[in-house]
N, C-alpha and C. Protein backbone atom coordinates (compact mmCIF):
# COMPACT_ATOMS: atom_id res chain seq x y z
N UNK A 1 53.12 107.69 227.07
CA UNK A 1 52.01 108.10 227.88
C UNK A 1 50.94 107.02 227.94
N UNK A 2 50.77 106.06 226.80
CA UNK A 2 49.37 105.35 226.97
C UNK A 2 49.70 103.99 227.40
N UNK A 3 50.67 103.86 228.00
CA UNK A 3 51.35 102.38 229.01
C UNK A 3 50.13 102.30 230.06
N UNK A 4 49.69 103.15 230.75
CA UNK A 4 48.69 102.53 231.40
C UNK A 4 49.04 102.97 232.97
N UNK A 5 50.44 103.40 233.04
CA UNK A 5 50.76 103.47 234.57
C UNK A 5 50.25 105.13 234.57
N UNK A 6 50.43 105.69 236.25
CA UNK A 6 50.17 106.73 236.53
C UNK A 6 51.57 107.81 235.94
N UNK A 7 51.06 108.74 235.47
CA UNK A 7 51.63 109.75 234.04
C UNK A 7 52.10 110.45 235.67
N UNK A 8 53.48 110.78 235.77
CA UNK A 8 54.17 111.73 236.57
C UNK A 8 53.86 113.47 236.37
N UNK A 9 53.21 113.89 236.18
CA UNK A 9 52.07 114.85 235.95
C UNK A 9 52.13 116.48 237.12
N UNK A 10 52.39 117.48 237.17
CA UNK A 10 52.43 118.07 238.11
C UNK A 10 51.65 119.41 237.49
N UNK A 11 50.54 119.54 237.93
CA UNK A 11 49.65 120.18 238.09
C UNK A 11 49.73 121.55 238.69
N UNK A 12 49.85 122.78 238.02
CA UNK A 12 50.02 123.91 238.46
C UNK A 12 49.00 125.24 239.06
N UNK A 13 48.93 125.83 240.25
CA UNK A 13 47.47 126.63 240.36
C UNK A 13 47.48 128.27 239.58
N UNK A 14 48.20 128.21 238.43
CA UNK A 14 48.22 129.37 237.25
C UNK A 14 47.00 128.64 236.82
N UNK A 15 46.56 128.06 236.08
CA UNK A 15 44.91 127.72 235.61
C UNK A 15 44.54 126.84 236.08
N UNK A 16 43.24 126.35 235.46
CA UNK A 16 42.13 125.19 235.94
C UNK A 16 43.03 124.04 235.51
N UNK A 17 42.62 122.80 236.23
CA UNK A 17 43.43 121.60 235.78
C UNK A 17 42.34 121.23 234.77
N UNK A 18 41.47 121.35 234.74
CA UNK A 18 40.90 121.14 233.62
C UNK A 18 41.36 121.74 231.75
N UNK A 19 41.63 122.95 232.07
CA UNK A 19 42.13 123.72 231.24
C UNK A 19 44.46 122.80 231.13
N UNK A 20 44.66 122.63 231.98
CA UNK A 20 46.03 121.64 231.94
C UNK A 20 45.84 120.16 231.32
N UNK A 21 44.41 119.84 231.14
CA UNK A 21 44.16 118.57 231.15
C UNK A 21 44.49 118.71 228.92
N UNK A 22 43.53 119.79 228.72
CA UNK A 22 43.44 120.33 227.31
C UNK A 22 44.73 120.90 226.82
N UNK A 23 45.48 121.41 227.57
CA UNK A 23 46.74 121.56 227.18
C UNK A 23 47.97 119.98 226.39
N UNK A 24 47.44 119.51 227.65
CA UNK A 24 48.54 118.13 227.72
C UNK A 24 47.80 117.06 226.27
N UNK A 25 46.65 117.09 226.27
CA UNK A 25 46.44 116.68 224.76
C UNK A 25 46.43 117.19 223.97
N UNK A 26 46.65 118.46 223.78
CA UNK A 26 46.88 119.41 222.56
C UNK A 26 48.41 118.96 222.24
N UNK A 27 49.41 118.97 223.27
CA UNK A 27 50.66 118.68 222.86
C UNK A 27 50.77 117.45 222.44
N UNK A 28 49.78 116.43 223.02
CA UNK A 28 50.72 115.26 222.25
C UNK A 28 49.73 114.96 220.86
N UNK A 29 48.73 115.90 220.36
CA UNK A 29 48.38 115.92 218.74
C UNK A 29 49.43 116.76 218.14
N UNK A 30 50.19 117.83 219.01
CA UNK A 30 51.24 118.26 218.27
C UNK A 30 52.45 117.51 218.02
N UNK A 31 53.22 117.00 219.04
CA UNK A 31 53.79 116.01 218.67
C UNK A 31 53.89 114.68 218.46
N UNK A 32 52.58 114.19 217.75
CA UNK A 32 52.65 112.97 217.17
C UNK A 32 52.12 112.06 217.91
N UNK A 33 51.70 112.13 219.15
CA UNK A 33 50.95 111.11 219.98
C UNK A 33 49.78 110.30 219.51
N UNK A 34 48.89 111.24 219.11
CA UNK A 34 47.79 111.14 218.71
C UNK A 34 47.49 111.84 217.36
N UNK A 35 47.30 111.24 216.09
CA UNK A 35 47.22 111.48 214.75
C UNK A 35 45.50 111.67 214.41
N UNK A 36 45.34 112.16 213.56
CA UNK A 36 44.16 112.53 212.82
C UNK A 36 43.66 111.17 212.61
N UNK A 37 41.88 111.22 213.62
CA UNK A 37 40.86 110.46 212.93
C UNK A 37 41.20 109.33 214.47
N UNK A 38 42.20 109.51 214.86
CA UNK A 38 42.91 108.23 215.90
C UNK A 38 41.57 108.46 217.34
N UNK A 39 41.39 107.74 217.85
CA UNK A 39 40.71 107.68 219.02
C UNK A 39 42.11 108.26 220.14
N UNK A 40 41.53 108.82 221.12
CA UNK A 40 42.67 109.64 222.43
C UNK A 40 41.83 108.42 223.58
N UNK A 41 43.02 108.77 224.73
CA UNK A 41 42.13 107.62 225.42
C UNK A 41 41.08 108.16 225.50
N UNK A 42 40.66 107.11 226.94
CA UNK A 42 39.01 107.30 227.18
C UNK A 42 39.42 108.53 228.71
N UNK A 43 38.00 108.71 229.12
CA UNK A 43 37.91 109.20 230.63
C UNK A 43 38.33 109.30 231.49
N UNK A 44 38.08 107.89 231.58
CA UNK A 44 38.56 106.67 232.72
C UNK A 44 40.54 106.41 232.82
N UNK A 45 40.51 106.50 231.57
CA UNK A 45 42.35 106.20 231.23
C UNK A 45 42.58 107.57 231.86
N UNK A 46 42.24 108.31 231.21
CA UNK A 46 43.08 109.72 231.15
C UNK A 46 42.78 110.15 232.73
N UNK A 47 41.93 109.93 233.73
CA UNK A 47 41.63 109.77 235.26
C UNK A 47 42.29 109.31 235.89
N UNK A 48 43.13 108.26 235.51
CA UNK A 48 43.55 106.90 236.03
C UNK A 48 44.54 107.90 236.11
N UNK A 49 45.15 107.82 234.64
CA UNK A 49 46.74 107.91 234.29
C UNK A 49 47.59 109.70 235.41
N UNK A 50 46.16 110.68 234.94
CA UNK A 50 46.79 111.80 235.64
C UNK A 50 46.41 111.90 237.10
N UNK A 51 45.52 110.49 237.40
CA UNK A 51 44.90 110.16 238.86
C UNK A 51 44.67 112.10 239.54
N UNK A 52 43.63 112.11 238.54
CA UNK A 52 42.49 113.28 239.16
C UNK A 52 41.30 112.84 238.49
N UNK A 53 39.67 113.39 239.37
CA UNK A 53 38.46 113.76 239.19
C UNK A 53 38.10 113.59 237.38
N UNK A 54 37.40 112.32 237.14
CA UNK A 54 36.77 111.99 235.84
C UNK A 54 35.83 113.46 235.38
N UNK A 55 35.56 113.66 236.47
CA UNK A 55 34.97 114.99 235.64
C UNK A 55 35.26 116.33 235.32
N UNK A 56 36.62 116.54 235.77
CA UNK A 56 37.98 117.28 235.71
C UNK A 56 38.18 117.15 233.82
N UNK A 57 38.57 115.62 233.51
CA UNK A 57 38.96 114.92 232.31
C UNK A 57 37.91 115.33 231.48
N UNK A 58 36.65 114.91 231.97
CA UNK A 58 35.58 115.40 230.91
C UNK A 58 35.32 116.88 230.14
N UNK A 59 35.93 117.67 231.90
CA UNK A 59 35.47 119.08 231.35
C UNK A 59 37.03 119.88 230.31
N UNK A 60 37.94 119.35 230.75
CA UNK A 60 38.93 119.64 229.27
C UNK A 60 38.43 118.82 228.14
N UNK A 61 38.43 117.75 227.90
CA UNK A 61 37.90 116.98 226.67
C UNK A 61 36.79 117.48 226.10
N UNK A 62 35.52 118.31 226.45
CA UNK A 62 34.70 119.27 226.50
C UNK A 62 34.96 120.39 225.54
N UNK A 63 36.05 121.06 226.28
CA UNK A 63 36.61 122.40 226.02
C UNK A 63 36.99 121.90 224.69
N UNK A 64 38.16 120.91 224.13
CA UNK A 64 39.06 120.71 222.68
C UNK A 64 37.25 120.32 221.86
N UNK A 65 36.67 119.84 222.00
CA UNK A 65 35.35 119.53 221.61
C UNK A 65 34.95 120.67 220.84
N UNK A 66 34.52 121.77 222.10
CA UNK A 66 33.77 122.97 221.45
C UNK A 66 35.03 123.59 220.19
N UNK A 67 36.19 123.68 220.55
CA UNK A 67 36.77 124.08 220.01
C UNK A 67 37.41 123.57 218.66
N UNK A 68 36.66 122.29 217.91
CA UNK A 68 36.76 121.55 216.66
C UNK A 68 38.07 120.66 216.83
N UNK A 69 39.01 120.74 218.25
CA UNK A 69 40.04 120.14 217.97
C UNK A 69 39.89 118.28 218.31
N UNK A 70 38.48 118.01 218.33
CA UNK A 70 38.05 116.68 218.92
C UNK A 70 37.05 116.13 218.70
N UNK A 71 36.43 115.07 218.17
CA UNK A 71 34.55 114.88 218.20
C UNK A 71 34.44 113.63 218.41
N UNK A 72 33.01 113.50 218.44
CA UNK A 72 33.22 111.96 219.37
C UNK A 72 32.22 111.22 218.52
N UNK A 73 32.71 109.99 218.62
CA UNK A 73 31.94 109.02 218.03
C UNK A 73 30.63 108.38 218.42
N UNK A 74 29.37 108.62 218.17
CA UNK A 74 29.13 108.01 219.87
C UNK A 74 29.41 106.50 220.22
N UNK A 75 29.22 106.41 221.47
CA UNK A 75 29.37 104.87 221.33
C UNK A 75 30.87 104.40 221.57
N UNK A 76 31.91 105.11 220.76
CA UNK A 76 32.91 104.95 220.34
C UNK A 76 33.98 106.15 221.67
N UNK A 77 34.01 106.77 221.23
CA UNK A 77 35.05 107.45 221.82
C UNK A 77 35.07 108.93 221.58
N UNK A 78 36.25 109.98 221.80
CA UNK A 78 36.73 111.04 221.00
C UNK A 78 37.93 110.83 220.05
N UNK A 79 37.84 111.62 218.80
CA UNK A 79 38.97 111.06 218.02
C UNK A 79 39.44 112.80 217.71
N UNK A 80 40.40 112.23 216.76
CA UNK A 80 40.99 114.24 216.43
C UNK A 80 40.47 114.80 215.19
N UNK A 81 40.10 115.57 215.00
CA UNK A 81 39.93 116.19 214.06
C UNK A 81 40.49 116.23 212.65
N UNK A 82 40.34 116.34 211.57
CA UNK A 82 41.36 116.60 210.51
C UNK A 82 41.88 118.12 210.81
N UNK A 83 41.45 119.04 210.99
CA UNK A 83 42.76 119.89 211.39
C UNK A 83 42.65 120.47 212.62
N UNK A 84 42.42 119.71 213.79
CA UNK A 84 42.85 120.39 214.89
C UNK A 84 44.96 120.46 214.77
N UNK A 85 45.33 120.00 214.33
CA UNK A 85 46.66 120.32 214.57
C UNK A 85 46.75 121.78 213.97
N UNK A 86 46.44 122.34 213.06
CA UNK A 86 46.19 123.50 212.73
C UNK A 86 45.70 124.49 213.62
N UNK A 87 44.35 124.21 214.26
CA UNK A 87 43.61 125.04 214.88
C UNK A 87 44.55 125.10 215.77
N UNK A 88 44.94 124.37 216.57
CA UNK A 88 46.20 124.26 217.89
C UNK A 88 47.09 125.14 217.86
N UNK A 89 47.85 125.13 216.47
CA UNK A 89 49.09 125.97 215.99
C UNK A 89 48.45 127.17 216.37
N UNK A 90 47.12 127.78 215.55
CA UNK A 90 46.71 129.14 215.17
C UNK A 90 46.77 129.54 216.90
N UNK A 91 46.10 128.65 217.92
CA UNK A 91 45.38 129.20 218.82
C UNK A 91 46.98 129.82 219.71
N UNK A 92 47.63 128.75 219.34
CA UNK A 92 49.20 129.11 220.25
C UNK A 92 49.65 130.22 219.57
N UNK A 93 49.51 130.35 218.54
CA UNK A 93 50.38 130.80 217.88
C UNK A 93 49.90 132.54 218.64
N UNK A 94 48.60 132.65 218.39
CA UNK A 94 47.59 133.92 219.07
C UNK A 94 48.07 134.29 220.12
N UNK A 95 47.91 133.01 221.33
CA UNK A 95 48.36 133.26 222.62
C UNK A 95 49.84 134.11 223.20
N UNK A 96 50.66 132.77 221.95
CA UNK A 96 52.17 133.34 222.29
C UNK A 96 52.36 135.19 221.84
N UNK A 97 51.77 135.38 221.02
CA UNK A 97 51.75 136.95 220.26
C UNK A 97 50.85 137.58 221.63
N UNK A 98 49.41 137.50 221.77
CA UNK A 98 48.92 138.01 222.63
C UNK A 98 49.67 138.32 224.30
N UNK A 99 50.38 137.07 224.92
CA UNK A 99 50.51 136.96 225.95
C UNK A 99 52.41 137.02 226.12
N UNK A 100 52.71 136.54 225.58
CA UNK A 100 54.19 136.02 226.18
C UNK A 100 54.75 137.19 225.28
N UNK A 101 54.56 137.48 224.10
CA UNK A 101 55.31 138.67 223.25
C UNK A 101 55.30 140.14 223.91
N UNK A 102 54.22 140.14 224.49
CA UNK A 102 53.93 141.81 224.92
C UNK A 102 54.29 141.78 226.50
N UNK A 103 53.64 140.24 227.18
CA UNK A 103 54.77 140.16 228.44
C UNK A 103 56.46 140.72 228.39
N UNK A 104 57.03 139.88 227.68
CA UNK A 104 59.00 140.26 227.02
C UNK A 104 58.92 141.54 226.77
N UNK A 105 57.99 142.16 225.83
CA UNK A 105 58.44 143.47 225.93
C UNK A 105 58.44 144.78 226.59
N UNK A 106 56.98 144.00 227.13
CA UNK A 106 56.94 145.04 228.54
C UNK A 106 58.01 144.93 229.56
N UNK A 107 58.61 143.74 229.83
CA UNK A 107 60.08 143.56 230.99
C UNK A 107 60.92 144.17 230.15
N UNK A 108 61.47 144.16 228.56
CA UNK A 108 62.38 144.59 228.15
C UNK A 108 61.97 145.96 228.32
N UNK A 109 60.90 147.00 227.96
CA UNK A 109 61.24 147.92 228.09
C UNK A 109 61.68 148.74 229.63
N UNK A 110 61.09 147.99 230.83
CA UNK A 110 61.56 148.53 231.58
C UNK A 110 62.70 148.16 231.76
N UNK A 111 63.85 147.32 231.41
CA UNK A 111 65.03 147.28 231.19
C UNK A 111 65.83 147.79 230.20
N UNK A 112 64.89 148.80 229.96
CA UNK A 112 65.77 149.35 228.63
C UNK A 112 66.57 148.21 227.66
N UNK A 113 65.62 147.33 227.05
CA UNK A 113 66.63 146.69 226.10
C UNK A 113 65.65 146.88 225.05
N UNK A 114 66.72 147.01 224.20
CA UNK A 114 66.27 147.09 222.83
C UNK A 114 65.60 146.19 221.63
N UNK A 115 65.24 146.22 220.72
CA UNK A 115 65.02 145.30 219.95
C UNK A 115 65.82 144.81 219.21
N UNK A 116 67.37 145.13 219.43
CA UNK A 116 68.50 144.39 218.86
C UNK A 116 69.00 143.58 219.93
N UNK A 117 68.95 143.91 221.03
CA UNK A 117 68.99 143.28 222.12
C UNK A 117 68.50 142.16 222.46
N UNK A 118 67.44 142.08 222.20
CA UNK A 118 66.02 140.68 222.06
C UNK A 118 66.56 139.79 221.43
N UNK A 119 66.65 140.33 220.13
CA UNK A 119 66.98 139.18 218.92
C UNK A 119 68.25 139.21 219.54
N UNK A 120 69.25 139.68 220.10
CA UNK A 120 70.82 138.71 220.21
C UNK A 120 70.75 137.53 221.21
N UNK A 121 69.47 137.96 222.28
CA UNK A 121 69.68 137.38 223.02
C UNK A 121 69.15 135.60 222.62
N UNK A 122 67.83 136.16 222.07
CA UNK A 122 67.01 134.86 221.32
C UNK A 122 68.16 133.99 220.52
N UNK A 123 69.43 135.01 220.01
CA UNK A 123 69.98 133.72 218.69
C UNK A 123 70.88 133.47 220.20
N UNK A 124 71.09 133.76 220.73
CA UNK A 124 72.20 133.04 221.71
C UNK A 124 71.39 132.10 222.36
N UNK A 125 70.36 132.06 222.56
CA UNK A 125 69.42 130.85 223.44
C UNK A 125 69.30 129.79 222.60
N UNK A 126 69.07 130.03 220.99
CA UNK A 126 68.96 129.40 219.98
C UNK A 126 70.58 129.23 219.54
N UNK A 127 71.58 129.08 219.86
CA UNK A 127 72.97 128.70 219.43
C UNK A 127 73.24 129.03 218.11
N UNK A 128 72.46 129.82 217.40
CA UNK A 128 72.84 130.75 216.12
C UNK A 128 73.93 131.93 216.51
């Protein structure tokens, strides 16, 4: 991602791209992009790269801010947190329970499937 060219990026109208902007750096502190204490790009990069509105960039970088997963140096930059990778986990972890768990089960129950059903299907997606 931090080569410098324009990031192949596709932007969806389910939320704010601002709110996509906070997503897409949350994942790469989850997987290893960006490590604790590390500077993330700048503004301007992250403008360039997903070539949208600097103040689009600002207002996700904003959002991980309020939310401890980011702070800024002044002068310097934004860097990561010592445990936003944590906070990240917790917040997904919420979401996925809040949103996507009770989504599945609301479709399963109007499909009448069961909760043995779920789990066979999950280990078959998972090759268990």
């Amino acid at each position: 991602m931090m080569n410098g060219e324009a990031m192949n990026v596709t932007f969806d109208d389910k939320q704010p791209i601002f709110q996509q902007v906070a997503d897409i750096i949350e994942d790469d502190i989850l997987n290893g992009t960006f490590h604790v204490d590390e500077q993330i790009l700048s503004v301007a990069q992250f403008s360039q790269l997903f070539q949208i509105n600097p103040a689009t960039v600002v207002k996700g970088i904003a959002l991980l801010v309020n939310e401890g997963i980011l702070y800024k140096k002044r002068g310097l930059g934004m860097y990561v947190a010592a445990d936003a990778k944590q906070k990240i986990q917790m917040k997904r972890k919420d979401r996925f329970y809040k949103e996507l768990l009770t989504n599945l089960l609301d479709e399963a129950d109007k499909l009448g499937l069961t909760t043995q059903d779920i789990f066979d299907m999950i280990k078959q997606l998972r090759g268990e």
